[in-house]
N, C-alpha and C. Protein backbone atom coordinates (compact mmCIF):
# COMPACT_ATOMS: atom_id res chain seq x y z
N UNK A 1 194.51 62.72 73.61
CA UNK A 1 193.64 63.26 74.65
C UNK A 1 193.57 62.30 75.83
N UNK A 2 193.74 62.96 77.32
CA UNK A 2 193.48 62.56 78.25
C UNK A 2 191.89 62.21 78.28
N UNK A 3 191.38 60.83 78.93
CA UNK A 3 189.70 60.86 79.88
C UNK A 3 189.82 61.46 81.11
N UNK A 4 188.95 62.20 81.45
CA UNK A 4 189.08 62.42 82.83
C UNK A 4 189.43 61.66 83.56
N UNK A 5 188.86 60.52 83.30
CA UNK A 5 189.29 59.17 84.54
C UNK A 5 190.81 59.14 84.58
N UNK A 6 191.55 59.14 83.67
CA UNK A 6 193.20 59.52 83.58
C UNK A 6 193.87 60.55 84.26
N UNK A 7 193.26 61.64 84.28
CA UNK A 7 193.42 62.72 84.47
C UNK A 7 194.34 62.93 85.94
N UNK A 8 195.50 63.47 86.23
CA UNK A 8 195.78 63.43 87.61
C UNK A 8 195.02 64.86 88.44
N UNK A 9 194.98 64.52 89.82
CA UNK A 9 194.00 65.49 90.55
C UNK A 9 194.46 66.84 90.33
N UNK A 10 196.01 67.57 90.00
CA UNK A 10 196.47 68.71 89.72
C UNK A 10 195.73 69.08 88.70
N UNK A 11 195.95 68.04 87.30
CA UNK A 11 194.93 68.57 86.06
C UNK A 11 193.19 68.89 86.19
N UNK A 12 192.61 68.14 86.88
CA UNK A 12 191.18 68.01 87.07
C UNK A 12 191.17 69.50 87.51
N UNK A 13 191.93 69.90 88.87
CA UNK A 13 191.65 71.33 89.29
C UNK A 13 191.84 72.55 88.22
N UNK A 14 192.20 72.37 87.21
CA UNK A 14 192.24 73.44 86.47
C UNK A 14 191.10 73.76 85.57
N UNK A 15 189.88 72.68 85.81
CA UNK A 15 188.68 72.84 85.32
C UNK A 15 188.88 73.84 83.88
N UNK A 16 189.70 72.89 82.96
CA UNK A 16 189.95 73.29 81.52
C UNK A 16 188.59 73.96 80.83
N UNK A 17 187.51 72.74 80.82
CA UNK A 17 186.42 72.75 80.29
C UNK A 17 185.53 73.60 80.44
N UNK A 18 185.43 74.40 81.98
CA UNK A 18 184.94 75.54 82.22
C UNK A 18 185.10 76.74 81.38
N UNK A 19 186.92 76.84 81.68
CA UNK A 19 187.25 78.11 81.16
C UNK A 19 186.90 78.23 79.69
N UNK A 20 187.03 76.68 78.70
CA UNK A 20 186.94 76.85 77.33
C UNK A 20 185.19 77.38 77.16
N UNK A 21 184.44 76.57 78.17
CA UNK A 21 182.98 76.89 77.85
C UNK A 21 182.96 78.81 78.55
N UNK A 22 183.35 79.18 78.89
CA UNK A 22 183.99 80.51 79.74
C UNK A 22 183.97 81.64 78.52
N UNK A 23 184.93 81.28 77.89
CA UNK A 23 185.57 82.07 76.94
C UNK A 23 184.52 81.38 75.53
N UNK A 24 183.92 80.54 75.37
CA UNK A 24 183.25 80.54 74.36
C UNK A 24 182.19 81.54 74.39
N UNK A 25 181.67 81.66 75.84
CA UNK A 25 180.13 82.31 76.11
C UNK A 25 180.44 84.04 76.25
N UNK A 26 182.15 84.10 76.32
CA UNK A 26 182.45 85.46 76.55
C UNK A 26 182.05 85.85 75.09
N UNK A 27 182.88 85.31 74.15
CA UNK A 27 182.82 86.00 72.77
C UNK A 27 181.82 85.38 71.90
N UNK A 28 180.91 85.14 72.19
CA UNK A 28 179.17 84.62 72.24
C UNK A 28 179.58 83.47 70.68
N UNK A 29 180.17 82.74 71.19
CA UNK A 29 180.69 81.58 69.84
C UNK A 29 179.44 80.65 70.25
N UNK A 30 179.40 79.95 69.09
CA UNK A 30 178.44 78.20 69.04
C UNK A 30 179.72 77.09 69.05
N UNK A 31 179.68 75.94 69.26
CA UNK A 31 180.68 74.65 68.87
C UNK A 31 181.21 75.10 67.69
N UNK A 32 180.20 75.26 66.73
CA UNK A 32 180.59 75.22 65.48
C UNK A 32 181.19 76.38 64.83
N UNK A 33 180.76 77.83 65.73
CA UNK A 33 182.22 78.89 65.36
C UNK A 33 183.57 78.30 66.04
N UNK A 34 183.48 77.66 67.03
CA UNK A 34 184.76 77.28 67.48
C UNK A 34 185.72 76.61 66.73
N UNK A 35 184.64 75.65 66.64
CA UNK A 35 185.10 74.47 65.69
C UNK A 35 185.80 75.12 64.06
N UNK A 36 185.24 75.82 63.89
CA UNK A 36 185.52 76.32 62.33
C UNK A 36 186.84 77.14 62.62
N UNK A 37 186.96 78.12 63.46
CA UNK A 37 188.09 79.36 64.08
C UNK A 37 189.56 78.38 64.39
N UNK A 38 189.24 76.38 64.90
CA UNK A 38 190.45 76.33 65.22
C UNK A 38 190.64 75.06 64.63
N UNK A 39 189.58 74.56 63.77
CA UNK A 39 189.76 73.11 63.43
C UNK A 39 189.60 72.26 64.12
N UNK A 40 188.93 71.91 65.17
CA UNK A 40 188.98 71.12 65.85
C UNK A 40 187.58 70.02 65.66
N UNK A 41 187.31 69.44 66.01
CA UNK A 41 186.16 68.44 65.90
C UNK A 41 185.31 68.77 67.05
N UNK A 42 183.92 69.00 66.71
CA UNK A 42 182.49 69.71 67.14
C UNK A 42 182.51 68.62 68.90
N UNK A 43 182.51 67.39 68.44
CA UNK A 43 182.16 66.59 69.35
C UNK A 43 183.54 66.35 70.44
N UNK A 44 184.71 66.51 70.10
CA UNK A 44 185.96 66.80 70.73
C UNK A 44 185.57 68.29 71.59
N UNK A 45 185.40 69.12 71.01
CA UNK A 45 184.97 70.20 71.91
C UNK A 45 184.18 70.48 72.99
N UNK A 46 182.79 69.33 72.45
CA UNK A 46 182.07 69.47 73.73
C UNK A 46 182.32 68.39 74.73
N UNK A 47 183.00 67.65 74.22
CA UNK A 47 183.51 66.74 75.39
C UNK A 47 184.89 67.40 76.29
N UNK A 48 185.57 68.11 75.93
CA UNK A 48 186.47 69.23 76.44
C UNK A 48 185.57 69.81 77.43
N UNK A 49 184.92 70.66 77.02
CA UNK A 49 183.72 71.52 77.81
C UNK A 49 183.11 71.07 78.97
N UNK A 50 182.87 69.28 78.47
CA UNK A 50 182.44 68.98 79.97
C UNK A 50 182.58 68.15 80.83
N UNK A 51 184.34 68.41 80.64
CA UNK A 51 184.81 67.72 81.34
C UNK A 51 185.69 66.12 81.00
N UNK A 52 184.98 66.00 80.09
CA UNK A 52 184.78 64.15 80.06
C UNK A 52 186.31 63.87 79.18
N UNK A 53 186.97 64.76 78.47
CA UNK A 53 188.45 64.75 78.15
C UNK A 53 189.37 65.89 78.14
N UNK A 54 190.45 65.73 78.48
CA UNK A 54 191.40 66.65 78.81
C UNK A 54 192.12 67.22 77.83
N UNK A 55 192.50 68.40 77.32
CA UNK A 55 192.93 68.48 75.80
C UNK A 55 194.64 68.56 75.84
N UNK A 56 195.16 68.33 75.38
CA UNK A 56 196.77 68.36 75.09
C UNK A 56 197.22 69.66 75.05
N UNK A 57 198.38 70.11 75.34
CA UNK A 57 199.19 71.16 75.23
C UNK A 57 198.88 71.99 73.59
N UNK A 58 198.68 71.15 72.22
CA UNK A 58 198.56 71.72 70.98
C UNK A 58 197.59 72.35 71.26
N UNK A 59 196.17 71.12 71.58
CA UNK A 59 195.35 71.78 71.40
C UNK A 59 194.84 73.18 71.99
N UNK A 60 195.45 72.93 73.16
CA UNK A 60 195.51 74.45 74.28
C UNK A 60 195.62 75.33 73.19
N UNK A 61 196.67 75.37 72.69
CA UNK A 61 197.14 76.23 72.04
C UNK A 61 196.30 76.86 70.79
N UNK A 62 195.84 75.96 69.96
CA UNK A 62 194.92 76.37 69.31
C UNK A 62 193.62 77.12 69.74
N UNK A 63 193.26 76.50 71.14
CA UNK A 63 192.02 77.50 71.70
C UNK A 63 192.80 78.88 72.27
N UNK A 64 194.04 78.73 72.48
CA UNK A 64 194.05 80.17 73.11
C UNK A 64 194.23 81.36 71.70
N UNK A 65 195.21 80.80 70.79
CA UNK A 65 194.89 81.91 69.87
C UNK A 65 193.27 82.09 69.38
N UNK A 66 192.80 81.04 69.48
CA UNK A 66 191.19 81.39 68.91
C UNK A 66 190.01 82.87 70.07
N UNK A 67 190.75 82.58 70.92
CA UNK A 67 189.92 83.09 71.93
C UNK A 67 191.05 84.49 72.48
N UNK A 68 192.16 84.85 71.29
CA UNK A 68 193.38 85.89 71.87
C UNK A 68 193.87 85.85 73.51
N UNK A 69 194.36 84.61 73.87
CA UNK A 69 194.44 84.52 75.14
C UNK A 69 196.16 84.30 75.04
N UNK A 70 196.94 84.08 76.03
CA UNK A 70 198.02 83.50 76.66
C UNK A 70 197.62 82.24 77.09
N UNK A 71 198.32 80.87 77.03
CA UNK A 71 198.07 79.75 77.23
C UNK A 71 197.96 79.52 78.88
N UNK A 72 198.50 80.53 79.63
CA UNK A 72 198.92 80.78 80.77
C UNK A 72 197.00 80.99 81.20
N UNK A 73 196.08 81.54 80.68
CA UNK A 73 194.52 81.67 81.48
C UNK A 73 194.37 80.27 81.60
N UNK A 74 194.56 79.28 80.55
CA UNK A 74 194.03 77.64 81.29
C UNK A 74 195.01 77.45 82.25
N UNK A 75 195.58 78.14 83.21
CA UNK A 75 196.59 77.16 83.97
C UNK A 75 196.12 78.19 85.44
N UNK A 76 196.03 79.43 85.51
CA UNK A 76 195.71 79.99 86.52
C UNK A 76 194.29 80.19 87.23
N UNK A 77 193.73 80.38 88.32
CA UNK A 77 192.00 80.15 88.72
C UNK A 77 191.73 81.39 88.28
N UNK A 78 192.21 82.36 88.49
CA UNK A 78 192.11 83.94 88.36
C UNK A 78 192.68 84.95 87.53
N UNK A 79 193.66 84.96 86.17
CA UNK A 79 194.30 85.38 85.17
C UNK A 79 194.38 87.11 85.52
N UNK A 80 195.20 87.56 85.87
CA UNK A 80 195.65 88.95 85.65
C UNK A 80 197.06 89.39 84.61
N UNK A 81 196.50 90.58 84.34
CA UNK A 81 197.69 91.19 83.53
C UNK A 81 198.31 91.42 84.61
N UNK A 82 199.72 91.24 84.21
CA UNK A 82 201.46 91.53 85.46
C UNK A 82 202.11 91.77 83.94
N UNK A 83 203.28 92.79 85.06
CA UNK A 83 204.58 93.50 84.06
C UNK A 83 205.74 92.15 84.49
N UNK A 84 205.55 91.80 85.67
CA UNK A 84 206.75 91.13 85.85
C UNK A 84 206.58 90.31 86.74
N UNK A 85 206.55 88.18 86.29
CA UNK A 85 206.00 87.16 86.40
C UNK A 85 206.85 86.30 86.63
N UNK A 86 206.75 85.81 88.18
CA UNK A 86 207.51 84.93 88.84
C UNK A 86 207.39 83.69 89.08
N UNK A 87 207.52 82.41 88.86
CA UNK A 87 207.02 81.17 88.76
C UNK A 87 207.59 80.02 89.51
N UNK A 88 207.37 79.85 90.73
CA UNK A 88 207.77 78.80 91.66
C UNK A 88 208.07 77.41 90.97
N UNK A 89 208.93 77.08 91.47
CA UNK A 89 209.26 75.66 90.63
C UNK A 89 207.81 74.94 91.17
N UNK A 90 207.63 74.82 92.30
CA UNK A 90 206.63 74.11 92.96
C UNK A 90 204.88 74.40 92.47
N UNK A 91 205.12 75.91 91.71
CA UNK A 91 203.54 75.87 91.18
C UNK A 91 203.35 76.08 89.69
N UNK A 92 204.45 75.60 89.16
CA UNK A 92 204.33 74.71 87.60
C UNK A 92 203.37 73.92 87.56
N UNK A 93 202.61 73.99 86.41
CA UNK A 93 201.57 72.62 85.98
C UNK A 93 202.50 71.74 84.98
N UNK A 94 201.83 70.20 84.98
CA UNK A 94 202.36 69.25 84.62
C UNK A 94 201.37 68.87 83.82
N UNK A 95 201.54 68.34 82.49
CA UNK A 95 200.25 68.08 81.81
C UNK A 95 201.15 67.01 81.18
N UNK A 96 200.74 65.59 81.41
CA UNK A 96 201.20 64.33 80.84
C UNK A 96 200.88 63.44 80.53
N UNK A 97 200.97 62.63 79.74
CA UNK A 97 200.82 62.07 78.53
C UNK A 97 200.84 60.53 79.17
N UNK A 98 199.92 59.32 78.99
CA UNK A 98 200.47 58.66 79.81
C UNK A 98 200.57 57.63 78.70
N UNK A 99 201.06 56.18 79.41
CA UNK A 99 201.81 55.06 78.57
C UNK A 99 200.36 54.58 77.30
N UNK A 100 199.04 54.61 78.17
CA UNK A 100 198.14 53.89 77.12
C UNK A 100 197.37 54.73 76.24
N UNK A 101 198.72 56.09 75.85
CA UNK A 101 197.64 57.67 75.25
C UNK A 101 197.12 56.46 73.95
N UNK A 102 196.26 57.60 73.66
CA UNK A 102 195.29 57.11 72.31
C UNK A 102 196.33 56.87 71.06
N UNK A 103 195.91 56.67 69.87
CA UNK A 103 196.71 56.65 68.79
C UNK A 103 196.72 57.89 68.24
N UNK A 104 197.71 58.34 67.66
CA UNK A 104 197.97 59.29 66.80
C UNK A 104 197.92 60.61 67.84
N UNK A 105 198.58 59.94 69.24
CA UNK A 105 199.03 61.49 70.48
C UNK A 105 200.11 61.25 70.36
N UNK A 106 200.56 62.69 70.79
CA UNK A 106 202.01 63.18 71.34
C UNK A 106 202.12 62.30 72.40
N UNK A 107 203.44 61.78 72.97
CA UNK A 107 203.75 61.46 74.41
C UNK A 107 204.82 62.32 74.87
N UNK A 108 204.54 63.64 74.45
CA UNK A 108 205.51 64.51 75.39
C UNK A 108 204.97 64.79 76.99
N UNK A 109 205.91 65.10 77.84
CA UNK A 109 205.52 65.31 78.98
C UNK A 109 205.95 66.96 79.16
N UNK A 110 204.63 67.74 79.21
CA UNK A 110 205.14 69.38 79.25
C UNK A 110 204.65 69.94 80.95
N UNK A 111 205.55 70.55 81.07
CA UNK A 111 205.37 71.15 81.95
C UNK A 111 205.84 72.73 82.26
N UNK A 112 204.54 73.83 81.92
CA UNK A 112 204.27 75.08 82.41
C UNK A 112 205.69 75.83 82.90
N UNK A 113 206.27 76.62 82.74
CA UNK A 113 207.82 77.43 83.25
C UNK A 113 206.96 79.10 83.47
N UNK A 114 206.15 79.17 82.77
CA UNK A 114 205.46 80.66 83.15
C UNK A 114 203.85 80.32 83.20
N UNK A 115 202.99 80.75 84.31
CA UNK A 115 201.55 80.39 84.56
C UNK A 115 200.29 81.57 84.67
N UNK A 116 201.30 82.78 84.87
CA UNK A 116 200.71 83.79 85.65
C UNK A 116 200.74 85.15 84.76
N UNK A 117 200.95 84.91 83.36
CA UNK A 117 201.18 85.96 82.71
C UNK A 117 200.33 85.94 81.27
N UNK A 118 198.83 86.07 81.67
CA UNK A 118 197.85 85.67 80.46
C UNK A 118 198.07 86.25 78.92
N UNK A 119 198.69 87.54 78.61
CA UNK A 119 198.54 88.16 77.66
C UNK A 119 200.37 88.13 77.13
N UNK A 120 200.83 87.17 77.44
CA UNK A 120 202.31 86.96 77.04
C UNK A 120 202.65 86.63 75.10
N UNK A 121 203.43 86.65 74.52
CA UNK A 121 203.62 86.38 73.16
C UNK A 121 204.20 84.73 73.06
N UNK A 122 204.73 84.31 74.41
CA UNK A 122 205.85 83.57 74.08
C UNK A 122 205.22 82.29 75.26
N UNK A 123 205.53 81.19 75.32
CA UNK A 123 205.10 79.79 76.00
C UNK A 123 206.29 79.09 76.63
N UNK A 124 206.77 79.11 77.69
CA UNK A 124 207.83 78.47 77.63
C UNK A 124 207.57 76.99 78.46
N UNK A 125 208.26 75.75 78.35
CA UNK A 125 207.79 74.70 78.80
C UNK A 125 209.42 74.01 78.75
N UNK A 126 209.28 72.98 79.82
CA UNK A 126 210.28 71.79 80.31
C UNK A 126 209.25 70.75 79.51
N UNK A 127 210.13 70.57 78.64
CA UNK A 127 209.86 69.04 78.19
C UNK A 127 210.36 67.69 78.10
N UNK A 128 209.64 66.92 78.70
CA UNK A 128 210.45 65.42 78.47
C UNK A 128 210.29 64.59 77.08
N UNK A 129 211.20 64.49 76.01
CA UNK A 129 210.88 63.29 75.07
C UNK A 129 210.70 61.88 75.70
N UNK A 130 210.01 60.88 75.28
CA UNK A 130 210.41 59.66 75.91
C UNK A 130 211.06 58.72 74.63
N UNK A 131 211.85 57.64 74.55
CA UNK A 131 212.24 57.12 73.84
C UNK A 131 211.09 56.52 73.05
N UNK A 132 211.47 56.50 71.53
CA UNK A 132 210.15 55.54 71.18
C UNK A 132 210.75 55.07 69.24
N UNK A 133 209.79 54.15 68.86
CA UNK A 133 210.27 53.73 67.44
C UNK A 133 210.29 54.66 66.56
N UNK A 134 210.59 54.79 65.12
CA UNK A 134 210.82 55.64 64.31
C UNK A 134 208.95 55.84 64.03
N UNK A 135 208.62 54.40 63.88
CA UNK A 135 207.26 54.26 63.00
C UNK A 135 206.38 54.68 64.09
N UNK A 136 206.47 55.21 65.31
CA UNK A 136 205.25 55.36 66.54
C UNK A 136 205.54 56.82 66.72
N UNK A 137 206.34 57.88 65.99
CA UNK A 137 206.85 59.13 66.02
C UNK A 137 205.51 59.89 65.22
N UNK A 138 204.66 61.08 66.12
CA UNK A 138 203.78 61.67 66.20
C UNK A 138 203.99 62.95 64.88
N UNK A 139 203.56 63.11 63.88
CA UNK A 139 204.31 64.64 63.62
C UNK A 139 202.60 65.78 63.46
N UNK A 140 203.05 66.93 63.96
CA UNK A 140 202.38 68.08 64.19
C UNK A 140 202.89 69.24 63.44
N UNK A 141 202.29 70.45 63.54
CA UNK A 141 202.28 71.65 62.89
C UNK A 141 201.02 72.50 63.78
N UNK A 142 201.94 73.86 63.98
CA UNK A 142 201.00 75.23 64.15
C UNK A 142 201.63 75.90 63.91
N UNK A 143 200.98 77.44 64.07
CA UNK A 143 201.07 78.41 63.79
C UNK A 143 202.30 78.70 64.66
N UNK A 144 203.03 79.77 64.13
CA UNK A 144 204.54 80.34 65.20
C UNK A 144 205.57 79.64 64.62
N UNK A 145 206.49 79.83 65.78
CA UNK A 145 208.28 79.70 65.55
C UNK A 145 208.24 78.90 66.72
N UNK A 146 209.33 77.89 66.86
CA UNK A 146 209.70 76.95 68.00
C UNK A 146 211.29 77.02 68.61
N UNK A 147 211.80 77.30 69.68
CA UNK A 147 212.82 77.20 70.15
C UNK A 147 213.46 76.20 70.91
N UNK A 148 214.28 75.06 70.75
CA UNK A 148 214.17 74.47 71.81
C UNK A 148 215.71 73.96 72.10
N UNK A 149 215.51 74.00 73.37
CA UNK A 149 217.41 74.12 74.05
C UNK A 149 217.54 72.58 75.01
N UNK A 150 218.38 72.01 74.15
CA UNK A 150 218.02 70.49 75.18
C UNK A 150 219.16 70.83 76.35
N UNK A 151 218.68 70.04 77.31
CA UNK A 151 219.66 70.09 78.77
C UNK A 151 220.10 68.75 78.75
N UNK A 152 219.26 67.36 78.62
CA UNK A 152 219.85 66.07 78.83
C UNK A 152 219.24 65.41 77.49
N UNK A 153 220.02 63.97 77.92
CA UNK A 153 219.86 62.85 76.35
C UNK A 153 220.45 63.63 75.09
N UNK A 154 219.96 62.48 74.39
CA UNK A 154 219.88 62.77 72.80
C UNK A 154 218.42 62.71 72.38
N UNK A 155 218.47 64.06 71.77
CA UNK A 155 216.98 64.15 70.98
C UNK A 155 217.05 64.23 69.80
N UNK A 156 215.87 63.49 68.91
CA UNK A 156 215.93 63.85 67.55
C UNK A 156 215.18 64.43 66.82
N UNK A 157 215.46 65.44 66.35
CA UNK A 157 214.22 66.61 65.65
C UNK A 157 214.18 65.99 64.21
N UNK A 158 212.59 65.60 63.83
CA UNK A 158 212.16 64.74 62.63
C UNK A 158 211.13 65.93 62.02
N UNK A 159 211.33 66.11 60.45
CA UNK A 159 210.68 66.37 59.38
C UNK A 159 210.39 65.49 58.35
N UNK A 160 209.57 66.01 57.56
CA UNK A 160 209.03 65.06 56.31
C UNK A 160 210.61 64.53 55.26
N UNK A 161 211.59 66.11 55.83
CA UNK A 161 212.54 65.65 54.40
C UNK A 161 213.97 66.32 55.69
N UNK A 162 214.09 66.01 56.87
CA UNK A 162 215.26 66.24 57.65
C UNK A 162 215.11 65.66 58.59
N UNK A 163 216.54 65.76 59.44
CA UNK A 163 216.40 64.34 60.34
C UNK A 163 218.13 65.35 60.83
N UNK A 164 217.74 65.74 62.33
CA UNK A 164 219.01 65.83 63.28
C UNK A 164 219.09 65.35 64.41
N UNK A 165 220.47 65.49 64.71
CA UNK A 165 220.22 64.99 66.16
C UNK A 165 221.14 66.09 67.29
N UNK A 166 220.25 66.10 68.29
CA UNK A 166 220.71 67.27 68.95
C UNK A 166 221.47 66.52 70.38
N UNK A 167 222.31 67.42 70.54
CA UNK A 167 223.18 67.00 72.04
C UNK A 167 222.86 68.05 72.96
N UNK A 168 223.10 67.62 74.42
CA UNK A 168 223.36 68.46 75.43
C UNK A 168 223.86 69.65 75.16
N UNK A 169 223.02 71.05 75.28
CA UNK A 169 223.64 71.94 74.78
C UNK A 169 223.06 73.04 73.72
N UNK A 170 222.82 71.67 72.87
CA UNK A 170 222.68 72.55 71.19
C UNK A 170 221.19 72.60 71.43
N UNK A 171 220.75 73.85 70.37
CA UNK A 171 219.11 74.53 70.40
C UNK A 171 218.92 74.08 68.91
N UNK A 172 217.89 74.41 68.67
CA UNK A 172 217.44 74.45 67.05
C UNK A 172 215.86 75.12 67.13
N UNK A 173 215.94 76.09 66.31
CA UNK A 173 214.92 76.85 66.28
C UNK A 173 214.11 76.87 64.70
N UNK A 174 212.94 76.85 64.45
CA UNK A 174 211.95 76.20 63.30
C UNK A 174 210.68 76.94 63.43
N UNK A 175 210.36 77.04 62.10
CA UNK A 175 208.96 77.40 61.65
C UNK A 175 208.17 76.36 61.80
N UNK A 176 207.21 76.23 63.19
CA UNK A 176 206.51 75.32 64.00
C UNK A 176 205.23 74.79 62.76
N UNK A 177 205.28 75.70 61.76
CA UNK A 177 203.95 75.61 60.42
C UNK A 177 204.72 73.86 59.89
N UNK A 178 206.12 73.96 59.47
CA UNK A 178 206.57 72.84 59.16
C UNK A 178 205.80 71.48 59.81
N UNK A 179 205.60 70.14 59.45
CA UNK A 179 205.25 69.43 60.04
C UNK A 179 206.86 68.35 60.63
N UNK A 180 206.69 68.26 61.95
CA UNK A 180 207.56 67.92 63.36
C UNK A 180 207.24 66.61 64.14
N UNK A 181 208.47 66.27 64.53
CA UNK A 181 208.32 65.68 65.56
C UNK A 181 210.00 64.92 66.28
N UNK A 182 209.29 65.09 67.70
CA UNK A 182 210.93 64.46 68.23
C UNK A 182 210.87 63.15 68.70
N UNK A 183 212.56 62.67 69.27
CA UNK A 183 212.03 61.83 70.37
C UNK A 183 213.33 61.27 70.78
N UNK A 184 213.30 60.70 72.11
CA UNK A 184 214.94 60.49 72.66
C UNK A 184 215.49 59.27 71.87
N UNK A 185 216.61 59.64 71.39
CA UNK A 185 217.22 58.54 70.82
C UNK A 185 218.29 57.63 71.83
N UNK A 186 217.73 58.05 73.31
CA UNK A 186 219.00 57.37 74.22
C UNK A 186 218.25 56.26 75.07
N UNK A 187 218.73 56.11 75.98
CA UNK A 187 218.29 54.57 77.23
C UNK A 187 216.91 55.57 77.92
N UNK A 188 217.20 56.74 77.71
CA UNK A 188 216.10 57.36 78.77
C UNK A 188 215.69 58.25 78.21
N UNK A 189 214.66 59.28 78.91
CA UNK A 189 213.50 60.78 78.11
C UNK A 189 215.02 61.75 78.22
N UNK A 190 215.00 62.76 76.77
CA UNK A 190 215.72 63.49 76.97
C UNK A 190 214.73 64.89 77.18
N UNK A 191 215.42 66.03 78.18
CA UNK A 191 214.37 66.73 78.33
C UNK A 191 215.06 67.85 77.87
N UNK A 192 214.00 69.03 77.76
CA UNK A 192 214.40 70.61 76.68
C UNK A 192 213.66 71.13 77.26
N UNK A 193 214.45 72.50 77.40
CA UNK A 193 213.27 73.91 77.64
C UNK A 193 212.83 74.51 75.82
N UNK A 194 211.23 74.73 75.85
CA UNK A 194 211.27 74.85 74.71
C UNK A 194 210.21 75.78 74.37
N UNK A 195 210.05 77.02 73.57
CA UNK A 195 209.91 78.48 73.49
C UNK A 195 209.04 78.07 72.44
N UNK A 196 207.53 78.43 72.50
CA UNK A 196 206.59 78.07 71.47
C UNK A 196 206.28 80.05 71.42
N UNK A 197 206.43 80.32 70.14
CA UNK A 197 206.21 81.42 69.96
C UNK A 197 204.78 81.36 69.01
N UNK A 198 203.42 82.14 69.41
CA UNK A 198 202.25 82.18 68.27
C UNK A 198 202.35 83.69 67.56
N UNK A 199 202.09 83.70 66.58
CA UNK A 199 201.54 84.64 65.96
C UNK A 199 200.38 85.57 66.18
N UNK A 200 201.11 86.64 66.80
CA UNK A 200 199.57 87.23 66.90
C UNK A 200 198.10 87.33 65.90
């Protein structure tokens, strides 16, 4: 988790904490239905809510299936249903991870490829791995299927009991429930477009 004080001025404007307190008061939840609906920690939530930390791309994710949303309502001021959703390179959100994240965070750097299409099935994101040790490698699990198509570096897709390595080119697609994690195995971040599919 980002502090606000971290926070860059693009992220602050998306007043996360609103929309989560937004959508809590829509479907008349307490902390603690929230908390129970997505797993998350009571006091993590209300510090989300007000402001005082920024939540990660997972966790997004977990509030939007909790609340039947597209990950795409935390990223837009105004969320409409559209048949057909166009996305400026220039008005992508960037949500990143920085050098002194907390322990036990992701340091992926994601950044938004669709913003404007709230009720979508599918997430798509530019991601940067950054290089890092075997023993400082993050692993996660949710709900859905994962797609991901690297463009540069070498990345390495890590499980409890597998271990590949992907080149320029090659995809690998996974039951996101598995517990995961990547990371560039080269001089520099290797980056992927990468297709987070949830379960309705």
């Amino acid at each position: 988790m980002q502090t606000a004080e971290e926070a860059t001025p693009e992220l602050k404007d998306l007043k996360l904490g609103r929309k989560i307190r937004e959508l809590r008061d829509k479907y008349r939840l307490t902390i603690q239905d929230l908390s129970a609906r997505t797993g998350l920690d009571k006091d993590l939530l209300s510090n989300m809510e007000s402001g005082a930390v920024i939540p990660p791309v997972a966790t997004l994710l977990k509030l939007a299936k909790a609340f039947h949303v597209g990950l795409a309502y935390f990223f837009e001021d105004e969320p409409v249903g559209v048949k057909i959703s166009l996305t400026r390179k220039a008005h992508r959100s960037r949500l990143e991870r920085r050098p002194h994240h907390m322990s036990g965070e992701v340091t992926y750097v994601y950044e938004t490829l669709e913003n404007k299409k709230p009720d979508k099935h599918m997430e798509p994101f530019l991601v940067e791995f950054p290089p890092m040790a075997t023993e400082d490698m993050v692993f996660v699990s949710h709900e859905g299927e994962e797609f991901v198509y690297l463009m540069e570096g070498r990345l390495e897709f890590r499980t409890p009991d597998q271990v590949e390595i992907l080149e320029p080119g090659d995809t690998i697609y996974f039951d996101s429930e598995v517990n995961h994690s990547f990371r560039s195995v080269g001089e520099g971040s290797a980056k992927a477009v990468v297709v987070v599919w949830s379960r309705p």
